[in-house]
N, C-alpha and C. Protein backbone atom coordinates (compact mmCIF):
# COMPACT_ATOMS: atom_id res chain seq x y z
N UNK A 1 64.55 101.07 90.15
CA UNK A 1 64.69 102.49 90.44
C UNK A 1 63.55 102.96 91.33
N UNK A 2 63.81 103.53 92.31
CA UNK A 2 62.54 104.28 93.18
C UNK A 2 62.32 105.18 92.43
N UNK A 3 60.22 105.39 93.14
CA UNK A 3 59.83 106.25 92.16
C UNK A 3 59.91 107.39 93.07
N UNK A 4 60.01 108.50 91.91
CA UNK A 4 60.63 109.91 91.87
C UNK A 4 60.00 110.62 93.26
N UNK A 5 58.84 110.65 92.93
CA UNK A 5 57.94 111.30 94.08
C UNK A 5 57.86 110.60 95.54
N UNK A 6 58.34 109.37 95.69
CA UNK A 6 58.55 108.77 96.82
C UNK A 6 59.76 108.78 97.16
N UNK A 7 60.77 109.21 96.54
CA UNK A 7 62.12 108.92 96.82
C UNK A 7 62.76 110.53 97.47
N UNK A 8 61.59 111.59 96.94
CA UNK A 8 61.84 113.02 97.05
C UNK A 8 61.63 112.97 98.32
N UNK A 9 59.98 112.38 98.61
CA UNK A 9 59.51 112.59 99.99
C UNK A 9 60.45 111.95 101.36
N UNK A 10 61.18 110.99 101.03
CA UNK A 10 61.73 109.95 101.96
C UNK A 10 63.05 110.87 102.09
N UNK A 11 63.66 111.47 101.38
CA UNK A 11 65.19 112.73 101.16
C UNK A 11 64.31 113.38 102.10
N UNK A 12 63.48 114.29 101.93
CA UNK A 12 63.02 115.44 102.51
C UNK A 12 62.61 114.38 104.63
N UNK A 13 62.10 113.90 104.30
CA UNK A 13 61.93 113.49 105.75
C UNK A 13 62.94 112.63 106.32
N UNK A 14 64.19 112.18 106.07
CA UNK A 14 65.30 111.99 106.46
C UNK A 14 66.38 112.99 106.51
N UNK A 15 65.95 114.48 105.92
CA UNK A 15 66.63 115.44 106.17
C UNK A 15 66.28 115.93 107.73
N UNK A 16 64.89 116.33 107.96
CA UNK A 16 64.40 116.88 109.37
C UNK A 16 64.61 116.23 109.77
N UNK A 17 64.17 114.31 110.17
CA UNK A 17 64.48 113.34 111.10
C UNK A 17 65.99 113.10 111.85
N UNK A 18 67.14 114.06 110.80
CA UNK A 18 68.38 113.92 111.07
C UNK A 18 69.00 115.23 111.41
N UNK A 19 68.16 116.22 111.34
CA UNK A 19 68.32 117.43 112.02
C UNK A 19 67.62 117.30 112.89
N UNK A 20 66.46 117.07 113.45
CA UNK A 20 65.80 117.12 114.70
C UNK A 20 65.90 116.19 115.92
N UNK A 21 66.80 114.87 115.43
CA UNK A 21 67.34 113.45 116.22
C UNK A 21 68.68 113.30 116.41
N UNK A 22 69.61 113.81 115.31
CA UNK A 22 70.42 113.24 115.53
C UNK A 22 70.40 112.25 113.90
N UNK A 23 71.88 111.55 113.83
CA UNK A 23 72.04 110.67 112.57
C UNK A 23 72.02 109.32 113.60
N UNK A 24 72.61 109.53 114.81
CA UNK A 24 72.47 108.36 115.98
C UNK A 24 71.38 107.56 116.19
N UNK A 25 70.63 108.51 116.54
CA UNK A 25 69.07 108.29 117.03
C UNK A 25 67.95 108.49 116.07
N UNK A 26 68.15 108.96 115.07
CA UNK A 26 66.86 108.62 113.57
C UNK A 26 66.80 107.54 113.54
N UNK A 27 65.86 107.01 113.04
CA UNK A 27 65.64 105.59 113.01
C UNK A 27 64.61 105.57 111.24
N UNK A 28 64.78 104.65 110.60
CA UNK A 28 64.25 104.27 109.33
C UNK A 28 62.94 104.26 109.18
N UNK A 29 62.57 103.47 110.98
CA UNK A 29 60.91 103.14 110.78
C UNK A 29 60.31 105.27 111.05
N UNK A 30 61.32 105.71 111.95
CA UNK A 30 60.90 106.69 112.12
C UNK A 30 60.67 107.95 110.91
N UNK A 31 61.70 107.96 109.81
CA UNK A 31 61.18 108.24 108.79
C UNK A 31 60.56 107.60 107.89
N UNK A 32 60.23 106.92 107.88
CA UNK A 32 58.94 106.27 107.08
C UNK A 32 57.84 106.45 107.84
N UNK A 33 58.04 106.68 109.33
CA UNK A 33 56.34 107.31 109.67
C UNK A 33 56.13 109.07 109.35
N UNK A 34 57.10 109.61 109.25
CA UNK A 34 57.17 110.72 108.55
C UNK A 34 56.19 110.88 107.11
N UNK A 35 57.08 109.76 106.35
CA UNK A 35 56.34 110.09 104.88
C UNK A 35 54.94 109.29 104.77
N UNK A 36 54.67 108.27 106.25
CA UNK A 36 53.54 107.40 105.86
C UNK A 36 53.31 106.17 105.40
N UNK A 37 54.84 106.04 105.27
CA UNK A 37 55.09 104.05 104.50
C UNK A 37 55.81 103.29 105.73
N UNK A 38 55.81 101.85 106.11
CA UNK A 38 56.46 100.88 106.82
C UNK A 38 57.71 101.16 106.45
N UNK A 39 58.63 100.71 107.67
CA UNK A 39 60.23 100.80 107.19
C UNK A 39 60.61 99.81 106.75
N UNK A 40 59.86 98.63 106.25
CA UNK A 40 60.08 97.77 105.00
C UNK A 40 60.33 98.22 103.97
N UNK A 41 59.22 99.38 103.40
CA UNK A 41 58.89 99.58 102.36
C UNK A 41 60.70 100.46 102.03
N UNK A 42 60.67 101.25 103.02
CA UNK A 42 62.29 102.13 102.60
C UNK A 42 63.23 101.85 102.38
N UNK A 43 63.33 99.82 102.48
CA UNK A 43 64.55 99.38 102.07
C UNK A 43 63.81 98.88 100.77
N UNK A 44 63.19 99.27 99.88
CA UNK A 44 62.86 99.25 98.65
C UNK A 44 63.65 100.32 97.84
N UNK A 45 64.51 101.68 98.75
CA UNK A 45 64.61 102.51 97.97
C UNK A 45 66.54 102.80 98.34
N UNK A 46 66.53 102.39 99.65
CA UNK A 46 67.69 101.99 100.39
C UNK A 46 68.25 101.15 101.50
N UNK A 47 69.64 100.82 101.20
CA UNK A 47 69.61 99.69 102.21
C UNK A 47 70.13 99.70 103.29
N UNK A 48 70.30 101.00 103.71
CA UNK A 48 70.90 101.28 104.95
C UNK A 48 70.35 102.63 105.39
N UNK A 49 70.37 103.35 106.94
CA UNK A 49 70.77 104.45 107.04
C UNK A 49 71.79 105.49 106.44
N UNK A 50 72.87 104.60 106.58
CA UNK A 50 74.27 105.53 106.36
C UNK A 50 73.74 106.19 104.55
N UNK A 51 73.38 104.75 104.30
CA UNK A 51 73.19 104.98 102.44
C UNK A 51 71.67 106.45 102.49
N UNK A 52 71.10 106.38 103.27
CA UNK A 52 70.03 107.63 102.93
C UNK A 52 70.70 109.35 103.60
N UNK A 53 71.49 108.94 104.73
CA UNK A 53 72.03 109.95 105.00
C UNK A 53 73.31 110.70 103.92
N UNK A 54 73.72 109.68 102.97
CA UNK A 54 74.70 110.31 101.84
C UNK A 54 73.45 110.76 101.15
N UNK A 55 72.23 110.10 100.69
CA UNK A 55 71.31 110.77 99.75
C UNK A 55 70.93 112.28 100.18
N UNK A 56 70.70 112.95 101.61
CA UNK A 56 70.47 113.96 102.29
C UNK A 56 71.57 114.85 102.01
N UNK A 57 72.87 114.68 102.26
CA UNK A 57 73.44 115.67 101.96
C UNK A 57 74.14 115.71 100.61
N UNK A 58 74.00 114.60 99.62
CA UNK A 58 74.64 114.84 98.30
C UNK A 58 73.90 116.08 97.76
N UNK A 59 73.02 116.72 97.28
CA UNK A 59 72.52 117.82 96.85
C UNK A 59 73.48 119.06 97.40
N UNK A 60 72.98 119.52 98.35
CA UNK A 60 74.07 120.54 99.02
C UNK A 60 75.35 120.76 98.66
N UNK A 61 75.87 119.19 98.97
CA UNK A 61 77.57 119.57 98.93
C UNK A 61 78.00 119.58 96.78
N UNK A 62 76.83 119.00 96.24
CA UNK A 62 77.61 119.58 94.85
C UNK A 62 77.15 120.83 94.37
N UNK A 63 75.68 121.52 94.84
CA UNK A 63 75.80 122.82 94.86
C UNK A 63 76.97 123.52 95.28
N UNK A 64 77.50 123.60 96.31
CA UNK A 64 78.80 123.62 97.17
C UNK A 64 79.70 124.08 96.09
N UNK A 65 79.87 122.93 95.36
CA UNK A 65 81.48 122.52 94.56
C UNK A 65 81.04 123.23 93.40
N UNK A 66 79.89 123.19 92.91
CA UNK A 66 79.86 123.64 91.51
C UNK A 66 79.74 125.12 91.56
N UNK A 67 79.13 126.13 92.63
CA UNK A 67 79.45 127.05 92.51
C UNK A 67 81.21 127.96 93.00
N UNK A 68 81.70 126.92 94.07
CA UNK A 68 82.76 126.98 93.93
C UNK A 68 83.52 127.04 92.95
N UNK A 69 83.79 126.37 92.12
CA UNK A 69 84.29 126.19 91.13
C UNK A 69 83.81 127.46 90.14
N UNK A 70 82.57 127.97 90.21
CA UNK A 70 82.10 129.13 89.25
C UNK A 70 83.44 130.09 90.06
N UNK A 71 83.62 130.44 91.09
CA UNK A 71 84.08 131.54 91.87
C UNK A 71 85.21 131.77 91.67
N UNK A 72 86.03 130.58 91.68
CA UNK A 72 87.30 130.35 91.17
C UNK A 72 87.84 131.07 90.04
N UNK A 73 86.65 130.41 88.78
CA UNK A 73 86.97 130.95 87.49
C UNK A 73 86.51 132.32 87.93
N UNK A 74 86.38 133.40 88.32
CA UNK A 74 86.13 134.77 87.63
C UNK A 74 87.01 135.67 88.83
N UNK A 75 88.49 134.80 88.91
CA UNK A 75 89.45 136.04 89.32
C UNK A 75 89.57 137.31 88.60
N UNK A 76 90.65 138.07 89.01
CA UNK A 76 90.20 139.50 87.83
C UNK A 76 89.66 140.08 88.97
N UNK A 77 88.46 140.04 89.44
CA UNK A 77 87.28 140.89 90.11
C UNK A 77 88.02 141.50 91.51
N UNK A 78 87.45 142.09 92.26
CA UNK A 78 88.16 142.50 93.60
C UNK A 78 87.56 141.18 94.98
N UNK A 79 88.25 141.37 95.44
CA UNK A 79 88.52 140.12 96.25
C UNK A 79 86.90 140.53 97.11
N UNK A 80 86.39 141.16 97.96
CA UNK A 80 85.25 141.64 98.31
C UNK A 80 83.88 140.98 97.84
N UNK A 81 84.24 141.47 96.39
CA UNK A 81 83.28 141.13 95.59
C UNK A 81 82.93 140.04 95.70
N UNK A 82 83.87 139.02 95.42
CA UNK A 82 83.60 137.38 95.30
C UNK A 82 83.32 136.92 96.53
N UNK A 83 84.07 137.50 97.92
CA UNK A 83 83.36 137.54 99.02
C UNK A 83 82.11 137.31 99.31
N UNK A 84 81.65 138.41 98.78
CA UNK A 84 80.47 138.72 98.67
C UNK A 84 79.26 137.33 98.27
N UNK A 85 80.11 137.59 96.73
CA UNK A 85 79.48 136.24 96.33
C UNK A 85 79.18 135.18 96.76
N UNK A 86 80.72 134.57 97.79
CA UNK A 86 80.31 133.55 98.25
C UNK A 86 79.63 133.47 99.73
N UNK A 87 79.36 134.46 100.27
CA UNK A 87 78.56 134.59 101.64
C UNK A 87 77.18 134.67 100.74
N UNK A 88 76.86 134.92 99.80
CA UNK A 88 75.62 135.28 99.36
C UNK A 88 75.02 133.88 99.32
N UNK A 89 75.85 132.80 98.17
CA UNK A 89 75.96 131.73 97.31
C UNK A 89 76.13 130.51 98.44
N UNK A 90 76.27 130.95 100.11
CA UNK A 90 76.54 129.75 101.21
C UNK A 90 74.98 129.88 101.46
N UNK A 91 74.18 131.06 102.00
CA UNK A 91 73.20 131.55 102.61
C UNK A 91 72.15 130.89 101.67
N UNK A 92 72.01 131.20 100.11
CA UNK A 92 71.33 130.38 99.21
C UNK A 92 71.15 128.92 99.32
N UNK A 93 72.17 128.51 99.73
CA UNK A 93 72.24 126.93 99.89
C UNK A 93 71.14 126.76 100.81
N UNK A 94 71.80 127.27 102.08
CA UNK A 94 71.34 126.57 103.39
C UNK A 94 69.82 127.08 103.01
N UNK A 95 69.13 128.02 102.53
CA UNK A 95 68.44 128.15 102.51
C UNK A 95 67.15 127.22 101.43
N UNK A 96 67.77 126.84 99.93
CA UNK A 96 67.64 126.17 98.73
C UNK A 96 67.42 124.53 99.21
N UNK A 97 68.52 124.49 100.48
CA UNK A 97 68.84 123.00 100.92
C UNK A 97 68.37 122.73 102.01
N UNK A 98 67.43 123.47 102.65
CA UNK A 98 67.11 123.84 103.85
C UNK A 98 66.26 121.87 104.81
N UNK A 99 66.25 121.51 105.74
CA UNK A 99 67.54 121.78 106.46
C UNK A 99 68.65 120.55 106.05
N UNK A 100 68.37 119.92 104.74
CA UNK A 100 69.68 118.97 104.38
C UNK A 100 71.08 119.46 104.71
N UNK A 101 71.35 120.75 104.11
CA UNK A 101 72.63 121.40 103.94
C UNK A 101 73.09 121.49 105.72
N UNK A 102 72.13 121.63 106.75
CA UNK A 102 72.62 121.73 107.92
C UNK A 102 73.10 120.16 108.42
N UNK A 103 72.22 119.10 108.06
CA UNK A 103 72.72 118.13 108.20
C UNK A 103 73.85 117.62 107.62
N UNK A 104 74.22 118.45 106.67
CA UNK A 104 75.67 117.91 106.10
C UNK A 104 76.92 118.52 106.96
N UNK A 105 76.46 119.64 107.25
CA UNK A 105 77.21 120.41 108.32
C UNK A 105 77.91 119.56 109.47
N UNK A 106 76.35 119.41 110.54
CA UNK A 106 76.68 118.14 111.38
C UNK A 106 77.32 116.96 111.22
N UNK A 107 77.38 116.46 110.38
CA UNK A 107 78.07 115.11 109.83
C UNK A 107 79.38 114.65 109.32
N UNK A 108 79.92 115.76 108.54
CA UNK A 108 80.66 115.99 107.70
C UNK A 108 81.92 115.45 108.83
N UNK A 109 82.79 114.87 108.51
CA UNK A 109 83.68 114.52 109.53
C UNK A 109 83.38 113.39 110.09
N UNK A 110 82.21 112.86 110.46
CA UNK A 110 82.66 112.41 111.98
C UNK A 110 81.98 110.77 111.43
N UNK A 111 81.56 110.17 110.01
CA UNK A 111 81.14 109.36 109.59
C UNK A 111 82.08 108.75 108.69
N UNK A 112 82.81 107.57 109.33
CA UNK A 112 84.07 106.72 109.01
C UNK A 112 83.85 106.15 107.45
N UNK A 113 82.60 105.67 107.21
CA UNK A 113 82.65 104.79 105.97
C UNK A 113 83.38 106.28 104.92
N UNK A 114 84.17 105.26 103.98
CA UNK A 114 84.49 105.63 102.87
C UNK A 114 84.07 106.26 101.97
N UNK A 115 82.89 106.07 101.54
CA UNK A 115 82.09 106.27 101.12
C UNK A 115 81.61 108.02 101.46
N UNK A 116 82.44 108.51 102.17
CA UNK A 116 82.19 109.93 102.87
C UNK A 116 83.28 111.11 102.12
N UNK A 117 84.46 110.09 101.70
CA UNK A 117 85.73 110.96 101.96
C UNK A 117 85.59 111.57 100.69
N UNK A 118 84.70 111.41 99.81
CA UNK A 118 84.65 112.26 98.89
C UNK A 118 84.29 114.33 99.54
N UNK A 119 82.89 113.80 100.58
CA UNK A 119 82.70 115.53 100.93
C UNK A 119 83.85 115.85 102.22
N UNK A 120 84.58 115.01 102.45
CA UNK A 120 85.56 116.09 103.28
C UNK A 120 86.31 116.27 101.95
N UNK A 121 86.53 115.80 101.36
CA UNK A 121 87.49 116.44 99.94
C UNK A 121 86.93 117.52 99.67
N UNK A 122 85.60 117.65 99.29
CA UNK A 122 85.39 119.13 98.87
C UNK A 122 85.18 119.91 100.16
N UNK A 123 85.16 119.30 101.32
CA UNK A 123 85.51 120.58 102.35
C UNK A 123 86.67 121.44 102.37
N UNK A 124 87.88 120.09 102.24
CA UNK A 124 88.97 120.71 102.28
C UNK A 124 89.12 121.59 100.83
N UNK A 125 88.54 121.24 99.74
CA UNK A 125 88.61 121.75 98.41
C UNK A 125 88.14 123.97 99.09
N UNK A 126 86.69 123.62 99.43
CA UNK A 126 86.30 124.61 100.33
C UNK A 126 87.44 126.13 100.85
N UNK A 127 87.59 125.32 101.79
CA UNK A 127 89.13 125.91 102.51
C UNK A 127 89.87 126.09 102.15
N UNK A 128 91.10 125.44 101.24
CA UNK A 128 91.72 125.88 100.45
C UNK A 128 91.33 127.24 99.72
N UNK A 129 90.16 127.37 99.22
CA UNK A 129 89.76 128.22 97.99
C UNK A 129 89.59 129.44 98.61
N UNK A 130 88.91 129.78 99.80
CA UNK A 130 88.94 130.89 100.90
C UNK A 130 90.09 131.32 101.46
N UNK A 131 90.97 130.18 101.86
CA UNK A 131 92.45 130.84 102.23
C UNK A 131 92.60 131.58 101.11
N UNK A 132 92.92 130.78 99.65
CA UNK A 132 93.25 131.52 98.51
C UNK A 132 92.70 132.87 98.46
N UNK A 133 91.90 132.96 98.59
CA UNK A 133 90.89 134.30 98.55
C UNK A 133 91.36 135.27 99.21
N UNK A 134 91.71 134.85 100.70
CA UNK A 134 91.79 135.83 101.65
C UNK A 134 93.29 136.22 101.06
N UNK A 135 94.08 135.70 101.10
CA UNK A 135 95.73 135.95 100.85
C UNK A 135 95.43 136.77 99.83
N UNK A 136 94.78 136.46 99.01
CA UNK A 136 94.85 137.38 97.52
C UNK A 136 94.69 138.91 97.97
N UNK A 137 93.85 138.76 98.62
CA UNK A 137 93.16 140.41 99.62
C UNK A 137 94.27 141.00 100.20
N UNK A 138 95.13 139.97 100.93
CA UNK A 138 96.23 140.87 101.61
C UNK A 138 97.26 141.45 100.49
N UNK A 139 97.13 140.37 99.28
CA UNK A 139 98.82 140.57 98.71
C UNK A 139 97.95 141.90 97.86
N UNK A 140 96.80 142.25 97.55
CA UNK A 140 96.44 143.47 96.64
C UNK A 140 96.22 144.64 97.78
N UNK A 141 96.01 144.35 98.99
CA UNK A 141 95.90 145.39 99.70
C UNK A 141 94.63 145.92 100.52
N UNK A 142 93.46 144.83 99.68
CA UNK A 142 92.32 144.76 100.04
C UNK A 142 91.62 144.36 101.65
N UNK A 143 92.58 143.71 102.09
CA UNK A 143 92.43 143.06 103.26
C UNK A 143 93.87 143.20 104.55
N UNK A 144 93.33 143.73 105.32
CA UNK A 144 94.72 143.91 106.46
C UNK A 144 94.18 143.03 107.92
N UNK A 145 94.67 141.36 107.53
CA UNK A 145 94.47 140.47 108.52
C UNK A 145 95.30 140.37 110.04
N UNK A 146 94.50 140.18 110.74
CA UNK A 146 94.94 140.20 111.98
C UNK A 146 95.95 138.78 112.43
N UNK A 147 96.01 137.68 111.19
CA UNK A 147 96.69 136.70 111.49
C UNK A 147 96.63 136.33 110.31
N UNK A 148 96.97 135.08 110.22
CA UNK A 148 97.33 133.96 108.99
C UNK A 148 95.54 133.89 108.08
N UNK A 149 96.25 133.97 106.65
CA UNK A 149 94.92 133.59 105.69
C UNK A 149 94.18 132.26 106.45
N UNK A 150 94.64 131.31 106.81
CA UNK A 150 93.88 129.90 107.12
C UNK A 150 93.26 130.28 108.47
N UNK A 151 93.48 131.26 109.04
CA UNK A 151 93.11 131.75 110.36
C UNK A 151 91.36 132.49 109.78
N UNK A 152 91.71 133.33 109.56
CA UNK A 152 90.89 134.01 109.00
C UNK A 152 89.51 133.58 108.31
N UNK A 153 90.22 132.33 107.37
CA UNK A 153 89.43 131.59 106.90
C UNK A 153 88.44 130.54 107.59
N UNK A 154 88.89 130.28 108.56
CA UNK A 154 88.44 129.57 109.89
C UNK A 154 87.09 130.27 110.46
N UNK A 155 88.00 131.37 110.75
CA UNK A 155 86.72 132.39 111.33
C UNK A 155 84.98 132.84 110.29
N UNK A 156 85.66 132.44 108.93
CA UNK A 156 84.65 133.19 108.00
C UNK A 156 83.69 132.03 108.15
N UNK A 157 84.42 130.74 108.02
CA UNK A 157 83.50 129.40 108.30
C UNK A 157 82.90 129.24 108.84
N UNK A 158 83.30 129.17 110.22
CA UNK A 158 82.84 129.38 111.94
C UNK A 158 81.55 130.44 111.52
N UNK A 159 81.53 131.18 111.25
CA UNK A 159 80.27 132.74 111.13
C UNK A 159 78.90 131.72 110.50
N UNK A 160 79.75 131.36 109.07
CA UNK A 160 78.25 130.74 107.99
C UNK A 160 77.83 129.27 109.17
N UNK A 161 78.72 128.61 109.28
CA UNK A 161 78.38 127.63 109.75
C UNK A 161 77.59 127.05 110.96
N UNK A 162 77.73 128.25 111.98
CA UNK A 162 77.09 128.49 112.98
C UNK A 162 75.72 128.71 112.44
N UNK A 163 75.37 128.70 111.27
CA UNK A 163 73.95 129.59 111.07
C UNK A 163 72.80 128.30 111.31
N UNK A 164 73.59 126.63 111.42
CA UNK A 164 72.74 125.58 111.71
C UNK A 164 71.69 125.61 112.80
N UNK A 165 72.18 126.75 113.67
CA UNK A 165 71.50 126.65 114.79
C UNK A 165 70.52 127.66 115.13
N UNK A 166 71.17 128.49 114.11
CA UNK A 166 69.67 129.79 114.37
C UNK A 166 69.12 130.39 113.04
N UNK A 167 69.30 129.94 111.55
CA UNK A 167 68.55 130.44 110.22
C UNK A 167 67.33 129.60 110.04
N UNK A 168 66.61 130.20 109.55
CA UNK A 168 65.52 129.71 109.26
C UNK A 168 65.11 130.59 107.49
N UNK A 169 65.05 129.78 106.33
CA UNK A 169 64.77 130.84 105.56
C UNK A 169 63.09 131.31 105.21
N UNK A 170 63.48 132.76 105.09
CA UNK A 170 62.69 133.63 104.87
C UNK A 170 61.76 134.80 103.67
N UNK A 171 62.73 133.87 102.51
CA UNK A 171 62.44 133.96 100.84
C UNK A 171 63.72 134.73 100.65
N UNK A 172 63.71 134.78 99.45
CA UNK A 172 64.89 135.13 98.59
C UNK A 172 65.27 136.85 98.83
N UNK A 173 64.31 137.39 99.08
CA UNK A 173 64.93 138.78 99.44
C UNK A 173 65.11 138.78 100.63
N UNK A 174 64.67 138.50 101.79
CA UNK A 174 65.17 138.66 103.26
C UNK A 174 66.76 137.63 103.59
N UNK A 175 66.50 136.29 102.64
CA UNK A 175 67.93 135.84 102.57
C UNK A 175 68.87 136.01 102.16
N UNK A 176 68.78 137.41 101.23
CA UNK A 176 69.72 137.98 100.32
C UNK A 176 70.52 138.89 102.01
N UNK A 177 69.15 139.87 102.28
CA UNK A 177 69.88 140.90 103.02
C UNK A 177 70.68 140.10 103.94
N UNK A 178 69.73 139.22 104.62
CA UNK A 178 71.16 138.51 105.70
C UNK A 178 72.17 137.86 105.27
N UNK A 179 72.20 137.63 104.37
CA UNK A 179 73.82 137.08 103.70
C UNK A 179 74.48 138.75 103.34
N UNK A 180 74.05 139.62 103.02
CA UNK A 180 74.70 140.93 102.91
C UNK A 180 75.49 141.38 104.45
N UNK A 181 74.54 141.24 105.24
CA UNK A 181 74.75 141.92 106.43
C UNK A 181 75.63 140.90 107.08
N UNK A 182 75.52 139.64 106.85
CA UNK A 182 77.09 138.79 107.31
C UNK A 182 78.23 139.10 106.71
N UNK A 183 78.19 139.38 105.49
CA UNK A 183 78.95 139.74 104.54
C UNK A 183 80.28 141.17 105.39
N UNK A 184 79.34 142.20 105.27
CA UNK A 184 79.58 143.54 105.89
C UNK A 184 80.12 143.12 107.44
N UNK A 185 79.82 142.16 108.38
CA UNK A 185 80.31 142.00 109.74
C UNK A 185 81.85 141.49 109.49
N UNK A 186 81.91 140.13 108.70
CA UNK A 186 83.13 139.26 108.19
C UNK A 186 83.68 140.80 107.52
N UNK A 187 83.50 141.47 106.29
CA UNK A 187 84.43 142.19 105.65
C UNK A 187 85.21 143.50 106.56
N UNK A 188 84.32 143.68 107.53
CA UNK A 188 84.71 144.77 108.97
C UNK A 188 85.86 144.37 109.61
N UNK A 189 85.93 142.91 110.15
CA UNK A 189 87.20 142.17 110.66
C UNK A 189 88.09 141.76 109.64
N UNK A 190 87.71 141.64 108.01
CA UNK A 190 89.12 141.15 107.31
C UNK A 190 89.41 142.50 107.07
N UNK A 191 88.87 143.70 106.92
CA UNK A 191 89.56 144.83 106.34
C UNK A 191 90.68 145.36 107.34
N UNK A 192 89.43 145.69 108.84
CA UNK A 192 90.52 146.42 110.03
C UNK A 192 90.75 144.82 111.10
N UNK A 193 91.34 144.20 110.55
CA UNK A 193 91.87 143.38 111.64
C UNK A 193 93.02 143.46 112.03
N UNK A 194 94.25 143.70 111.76
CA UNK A 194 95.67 144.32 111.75
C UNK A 194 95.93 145.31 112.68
N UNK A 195 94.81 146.51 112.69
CA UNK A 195 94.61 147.59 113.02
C UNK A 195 94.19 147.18 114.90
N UNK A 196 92.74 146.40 114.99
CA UNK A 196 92.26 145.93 115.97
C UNK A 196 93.28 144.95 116.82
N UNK A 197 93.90 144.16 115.86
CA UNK A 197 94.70 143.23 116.94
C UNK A 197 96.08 144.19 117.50
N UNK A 198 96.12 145.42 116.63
CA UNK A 198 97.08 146.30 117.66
C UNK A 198 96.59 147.12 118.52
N UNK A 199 95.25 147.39 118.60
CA UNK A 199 94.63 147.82 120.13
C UNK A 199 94.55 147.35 121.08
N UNK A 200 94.58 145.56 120.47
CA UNK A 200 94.58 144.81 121.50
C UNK A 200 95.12 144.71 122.02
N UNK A 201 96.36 144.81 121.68
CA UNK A 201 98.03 144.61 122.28
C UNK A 201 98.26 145.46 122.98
N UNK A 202 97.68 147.06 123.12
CA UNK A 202 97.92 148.23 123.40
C UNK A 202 97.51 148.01 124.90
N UNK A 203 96.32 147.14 124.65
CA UNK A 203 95.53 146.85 126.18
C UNK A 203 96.47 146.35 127.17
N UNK A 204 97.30 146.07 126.96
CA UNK A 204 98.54 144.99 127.92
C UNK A 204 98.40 143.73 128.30
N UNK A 205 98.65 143.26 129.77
CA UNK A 205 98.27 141.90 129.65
C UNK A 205 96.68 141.73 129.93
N UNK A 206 97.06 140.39 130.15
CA UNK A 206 95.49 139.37 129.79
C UNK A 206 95.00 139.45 131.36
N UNK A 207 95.30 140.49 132.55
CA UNK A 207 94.59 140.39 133.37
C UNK A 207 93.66 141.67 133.54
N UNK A 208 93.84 143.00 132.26
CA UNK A 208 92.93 143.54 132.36
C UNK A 208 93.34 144.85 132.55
N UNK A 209 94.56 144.54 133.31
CA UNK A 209 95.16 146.33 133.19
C UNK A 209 95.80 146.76 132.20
């Protein structure tokens, strides 16, 4: 078993080494000059890249699932709300997981071994649960979408997910407000989107007149 405090440090500097390189271009010896040990020593703790890059983003993605799964259970509530929750409960991550959770971002998909298809499962688990969400909004009245729940849901993704490239966290109260204030932009387009995509239409065609 690797020891605890060396195994933390080698996660944590194969998280930046794979946000700041690339999963392509990190290299083993290169995080081990990170933490200060030979890249001998790191196949003491693993035996591959691929195998330390699942260690980087496993944290994240079962935060992910397990609060998912909290969100699920406490239908009943108004659709907003849990919204809420979960723009709050994404922003916590990236921030809690900081920058692992972005590297899972980057990755997610595009890494063949098997050994993967567990987190596109809970991606797709993910998605599913947000479509669910959003539809629920339309069928109570809460939400007047400008297209299809999976549409929508796309877009809410697209918002958090983009945040790989420009969040940085800032403690627990400044990461609260900006997960609020994403919150309030996303709930602006699911409430009046119906409304907006018929102004759009109003505009005529797509050359402007």
């Amino acid at each position: 078993m690797p020891r605890p405090s060396r195994w933390s440090e080698i996660v944590a500097a194969a998280s930046e080494e794979f946000r700041d390189r690339g999963y392509e271009n990190a290299t083993l010896e290169s995080i081990g000059a990170r933490v200060g040990i030979l890249k001998g020593s790191i196949y003491n703790y693993v035996a591959s890249k691929e195998e330390l890059l699942l260690a980087v983003v496993e944290e994240p993605a079962r935060q992910l699932l397990a609060e998912l799964e909290r969100l699920r259970s406490s239908s009943g509530r108004p659709v907003a709300v849990r919204l809420r929750e979960l723009i709050r409960m994404q922003v916590r991550i990236f921030a809690d997981c900081h920058p692992a959770a972005f590297v899972y971002l980057q990755h997610l998909g595009r890494m063949p071994s098997h050994r993967f298809a567990e987190f596109r499962e809970m991606d797709e688990q993910y998605m599913d649960a947000l479509e669910a969400l959003l539809a629920e909004g339309v069928r109570t009245g809460e939400l007047a979408l400008a297209g299809e729940p999976r549409t929508a849901a796309y877009v809410v993704v697209g918002t958090l997910g983009w945040m790989q490239h420009w969040f940085v966290p800032r403690g627990p109260e400044a990461d609260r407000e900006l997960a609020d204030q994403l919150f309030a932009q996303v709930l602006g387009g699911l409430v009046a989107g119906s409304g907006m995509l018929g102004i759009s239409r109003s505009f005529g065609g797509g050359d402007g007149s």
